[in-house]
N, C-alpha and C. Protein backbone atom coordinates (compact mmCIF):
# COMPACT_ATOMS: atom_id res chain seq x y z
N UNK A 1 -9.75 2.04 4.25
CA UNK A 1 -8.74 1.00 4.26
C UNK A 1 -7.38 1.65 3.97
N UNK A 2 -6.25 1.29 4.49
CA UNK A 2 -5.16 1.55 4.46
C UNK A 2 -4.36 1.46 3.49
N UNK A 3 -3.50 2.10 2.35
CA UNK A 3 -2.71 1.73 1.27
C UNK A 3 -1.69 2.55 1.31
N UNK A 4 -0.74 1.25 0.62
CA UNK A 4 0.64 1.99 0.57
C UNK A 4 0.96 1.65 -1.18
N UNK A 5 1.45 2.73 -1.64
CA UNK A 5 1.93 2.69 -3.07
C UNK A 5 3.73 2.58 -3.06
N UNK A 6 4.42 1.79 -3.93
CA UNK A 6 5.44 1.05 -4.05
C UNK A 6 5.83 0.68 -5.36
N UNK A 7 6.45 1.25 -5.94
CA UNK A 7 7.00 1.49 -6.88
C UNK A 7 6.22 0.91 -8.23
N UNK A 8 4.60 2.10 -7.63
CA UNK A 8 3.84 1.56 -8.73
C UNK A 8 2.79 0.15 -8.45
N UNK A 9 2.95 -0.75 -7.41
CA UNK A 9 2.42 -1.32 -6.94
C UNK A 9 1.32 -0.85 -5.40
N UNK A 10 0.24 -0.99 -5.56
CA UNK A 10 -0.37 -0.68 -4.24
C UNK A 10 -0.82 -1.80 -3.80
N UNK A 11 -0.96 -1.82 -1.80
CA UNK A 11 -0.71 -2.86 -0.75
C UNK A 11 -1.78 -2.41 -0.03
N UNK A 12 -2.47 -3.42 0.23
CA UNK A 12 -3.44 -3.14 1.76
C UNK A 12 -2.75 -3.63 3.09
N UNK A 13 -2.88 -3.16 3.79
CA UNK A 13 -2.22 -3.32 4.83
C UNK A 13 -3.13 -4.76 5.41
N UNK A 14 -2.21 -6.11 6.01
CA UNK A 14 -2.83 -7.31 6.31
C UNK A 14 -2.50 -7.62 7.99
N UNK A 15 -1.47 -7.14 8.57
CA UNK A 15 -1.41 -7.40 9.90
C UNK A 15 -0.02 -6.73 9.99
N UNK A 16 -0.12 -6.12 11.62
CA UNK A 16 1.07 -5.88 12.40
C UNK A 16 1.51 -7.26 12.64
N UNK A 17 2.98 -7.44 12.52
CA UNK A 17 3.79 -8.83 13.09
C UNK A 17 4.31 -8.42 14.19
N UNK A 18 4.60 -9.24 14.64
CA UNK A 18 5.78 -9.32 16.02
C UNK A 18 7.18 -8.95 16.06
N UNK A 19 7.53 -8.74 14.86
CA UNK A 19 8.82 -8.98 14.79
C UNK A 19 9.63 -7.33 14.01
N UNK A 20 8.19 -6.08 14.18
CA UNK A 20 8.42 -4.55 14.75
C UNK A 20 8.18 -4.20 12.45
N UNK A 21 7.84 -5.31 12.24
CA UNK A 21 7.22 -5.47 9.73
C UNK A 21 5.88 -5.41 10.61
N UNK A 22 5.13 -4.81 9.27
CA UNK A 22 3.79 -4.50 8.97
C UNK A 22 3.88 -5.30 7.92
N UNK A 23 2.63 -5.85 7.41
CA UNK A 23 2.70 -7.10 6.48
C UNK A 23 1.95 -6.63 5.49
N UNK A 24 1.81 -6.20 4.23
CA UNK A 24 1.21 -5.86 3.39
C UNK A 24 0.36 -6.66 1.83
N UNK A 25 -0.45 -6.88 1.76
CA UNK A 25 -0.93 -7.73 0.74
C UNK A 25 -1.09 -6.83 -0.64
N UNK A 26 -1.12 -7.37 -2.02
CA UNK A 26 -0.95 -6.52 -3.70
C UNK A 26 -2.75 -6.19 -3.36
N UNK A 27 -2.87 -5.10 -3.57
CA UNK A 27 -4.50 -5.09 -4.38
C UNK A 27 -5.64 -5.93 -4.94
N UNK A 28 -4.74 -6.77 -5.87
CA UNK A 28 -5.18 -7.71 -7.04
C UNK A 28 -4.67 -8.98 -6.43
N UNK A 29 -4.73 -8.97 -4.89
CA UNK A 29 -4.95 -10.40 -4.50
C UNK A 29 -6.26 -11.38 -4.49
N UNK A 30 -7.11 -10.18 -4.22
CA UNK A 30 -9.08 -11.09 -4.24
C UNK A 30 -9.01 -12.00 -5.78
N UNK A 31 -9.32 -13.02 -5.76
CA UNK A 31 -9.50 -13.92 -7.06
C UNK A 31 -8.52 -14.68 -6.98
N UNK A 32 -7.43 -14.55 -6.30
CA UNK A 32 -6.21 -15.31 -6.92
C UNK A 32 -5.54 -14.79 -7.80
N UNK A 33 -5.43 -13.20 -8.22
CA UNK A 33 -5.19 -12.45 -9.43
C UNK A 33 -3.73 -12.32 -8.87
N UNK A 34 -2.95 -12.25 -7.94
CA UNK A 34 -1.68 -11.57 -7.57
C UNK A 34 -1.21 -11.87 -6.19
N UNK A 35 -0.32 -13.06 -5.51
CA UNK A 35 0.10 -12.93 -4.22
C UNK A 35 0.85 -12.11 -4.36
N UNK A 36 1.12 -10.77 -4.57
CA UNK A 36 2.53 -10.25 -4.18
C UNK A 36 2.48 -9.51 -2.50
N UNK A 37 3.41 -9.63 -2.33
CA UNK A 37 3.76 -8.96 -0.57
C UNK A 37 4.71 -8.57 -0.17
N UNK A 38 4.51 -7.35 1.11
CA UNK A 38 5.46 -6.81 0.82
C UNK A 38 5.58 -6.41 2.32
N UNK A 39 6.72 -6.72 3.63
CA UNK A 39 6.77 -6.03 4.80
C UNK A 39 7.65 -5.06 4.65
N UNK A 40 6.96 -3.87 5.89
CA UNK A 40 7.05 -2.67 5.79
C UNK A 40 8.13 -2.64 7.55
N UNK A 41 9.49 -1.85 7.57
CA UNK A 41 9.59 -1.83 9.07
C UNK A 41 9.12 -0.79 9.48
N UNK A 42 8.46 -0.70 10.71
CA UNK A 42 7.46 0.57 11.40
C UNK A 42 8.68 1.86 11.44
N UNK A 43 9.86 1.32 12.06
CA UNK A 43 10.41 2.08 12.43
C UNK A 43 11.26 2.73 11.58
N UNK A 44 11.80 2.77 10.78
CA UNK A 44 12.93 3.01 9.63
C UNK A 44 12.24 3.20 8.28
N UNK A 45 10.94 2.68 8.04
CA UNK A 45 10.08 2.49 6.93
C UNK A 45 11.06 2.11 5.74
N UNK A 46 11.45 1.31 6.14
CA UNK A 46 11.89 0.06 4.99
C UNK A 46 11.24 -1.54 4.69
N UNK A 47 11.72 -1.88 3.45
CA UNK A 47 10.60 -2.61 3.19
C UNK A 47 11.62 -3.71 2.61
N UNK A 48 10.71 -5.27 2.36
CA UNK A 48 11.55 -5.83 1.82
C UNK A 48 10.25 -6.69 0.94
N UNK A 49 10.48 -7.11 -0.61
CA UNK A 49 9.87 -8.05 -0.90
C UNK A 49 9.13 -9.35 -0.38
N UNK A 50 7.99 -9.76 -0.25
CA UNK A 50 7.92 -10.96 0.13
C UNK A 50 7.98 -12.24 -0.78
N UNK A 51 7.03 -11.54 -1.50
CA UNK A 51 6.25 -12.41 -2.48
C UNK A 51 6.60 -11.48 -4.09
N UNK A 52 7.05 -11.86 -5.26
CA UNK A 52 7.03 -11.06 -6.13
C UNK A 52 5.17 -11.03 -6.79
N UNK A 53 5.02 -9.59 -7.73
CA UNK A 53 4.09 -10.04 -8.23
C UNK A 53 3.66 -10.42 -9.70
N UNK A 54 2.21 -10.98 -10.03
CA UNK A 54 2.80 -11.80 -10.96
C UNK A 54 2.03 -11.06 -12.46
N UNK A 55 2.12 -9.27 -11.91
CA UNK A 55 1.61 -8.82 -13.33
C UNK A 55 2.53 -7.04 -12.84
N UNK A 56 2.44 -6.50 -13.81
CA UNK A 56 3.19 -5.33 -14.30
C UNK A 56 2.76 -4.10 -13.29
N UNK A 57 3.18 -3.64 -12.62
CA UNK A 57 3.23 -2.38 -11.87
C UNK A 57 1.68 -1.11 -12.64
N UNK A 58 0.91 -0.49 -11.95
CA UNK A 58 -0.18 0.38 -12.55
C UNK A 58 0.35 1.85 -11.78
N UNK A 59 0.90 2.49 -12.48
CA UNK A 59 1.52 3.49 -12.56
C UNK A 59 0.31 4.59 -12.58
N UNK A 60 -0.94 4.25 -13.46
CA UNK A 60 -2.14 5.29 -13.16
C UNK A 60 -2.63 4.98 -11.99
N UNK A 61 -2.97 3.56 -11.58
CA UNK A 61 -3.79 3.65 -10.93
C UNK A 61 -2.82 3.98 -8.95
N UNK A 62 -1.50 3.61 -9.10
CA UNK A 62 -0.81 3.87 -8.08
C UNK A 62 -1.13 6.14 -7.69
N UNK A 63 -1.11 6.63 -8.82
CA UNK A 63 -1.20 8.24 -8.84
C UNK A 63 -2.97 8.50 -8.22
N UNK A 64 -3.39 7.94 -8.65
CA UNK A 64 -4.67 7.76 -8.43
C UNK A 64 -4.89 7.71 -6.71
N UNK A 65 -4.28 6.63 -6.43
CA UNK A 65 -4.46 6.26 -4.76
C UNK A 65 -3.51 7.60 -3.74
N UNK A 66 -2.17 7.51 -3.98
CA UNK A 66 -1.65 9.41 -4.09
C UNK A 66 -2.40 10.38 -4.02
N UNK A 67 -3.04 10.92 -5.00
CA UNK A 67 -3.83 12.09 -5.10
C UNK A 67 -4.99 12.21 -3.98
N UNK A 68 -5.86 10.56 -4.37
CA UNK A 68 -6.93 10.51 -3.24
C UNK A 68 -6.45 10.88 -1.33
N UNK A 69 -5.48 10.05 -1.42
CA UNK A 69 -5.10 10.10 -0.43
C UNK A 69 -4.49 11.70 0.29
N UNK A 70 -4.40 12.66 -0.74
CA UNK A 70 -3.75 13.68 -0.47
C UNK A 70 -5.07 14.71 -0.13
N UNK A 71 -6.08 14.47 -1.36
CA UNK A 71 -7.47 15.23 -0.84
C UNK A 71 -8.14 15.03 0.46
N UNK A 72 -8.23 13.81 0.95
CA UNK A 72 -9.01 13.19 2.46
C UNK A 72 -7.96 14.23 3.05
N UNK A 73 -7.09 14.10 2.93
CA UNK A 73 -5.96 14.39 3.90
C UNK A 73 -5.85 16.10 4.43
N UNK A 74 -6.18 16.59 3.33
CA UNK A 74 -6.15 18.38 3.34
C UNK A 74 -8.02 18.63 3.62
N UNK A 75 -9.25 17.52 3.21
CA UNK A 75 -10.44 17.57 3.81
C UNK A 75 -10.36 17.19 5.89
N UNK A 76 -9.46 16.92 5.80
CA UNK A 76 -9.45 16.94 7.53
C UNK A 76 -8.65 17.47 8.07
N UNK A 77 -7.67 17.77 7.90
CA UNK A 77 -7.09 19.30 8.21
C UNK A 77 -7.55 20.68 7.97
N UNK A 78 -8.34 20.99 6.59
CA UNK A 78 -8.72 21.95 6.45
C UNK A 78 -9.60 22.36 7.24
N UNK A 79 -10.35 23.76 7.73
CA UNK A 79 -11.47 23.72 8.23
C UNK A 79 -12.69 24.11 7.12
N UNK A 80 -13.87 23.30 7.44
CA UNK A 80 -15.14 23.49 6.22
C UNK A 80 -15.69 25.00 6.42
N UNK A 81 -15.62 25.45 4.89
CA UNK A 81 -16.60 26.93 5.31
C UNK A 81 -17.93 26.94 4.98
């Protein structure tokens, strides 16, 4: 699944729009825990608030998704010996 980290906040990616935003949903949306949202523009990669959210930024767990994301990343580029 797709994630974007944001100033401490991480987003699953919810749909391409029409209108050239990627639409992003908070993590801690399942339950009703957090609407926050956030579109992304494809082209410029700027972003604008949608939705604020309605608990405190996870600064570990945002480094967390970073790092992972950096290992997959050098496991498929690298070649296996």
């Amino acid at each position: 699944m797709r994630k974007v980290v944001i100033a401490g906040y991480i987003y699953t990616k919810h749909r391409d729009g029409n209108d050239g935003y990627a639409y992003w949903h908070c993590v801690r949306r399942h339950g009703g825990v957090c609407h926050g949202r956030v579109k992304i523009h494809e082209g410029n990669e700027t972003f604008d608030v949608v939705i604020a959210h309605s608990h405190l930024p996870s600064f570990g767990a945002a480094k967390a998704v970073v790092a992972t994301a950096g290992f997959n990343r050098r496991a498929r580029e690298e070649p296996q010996t």
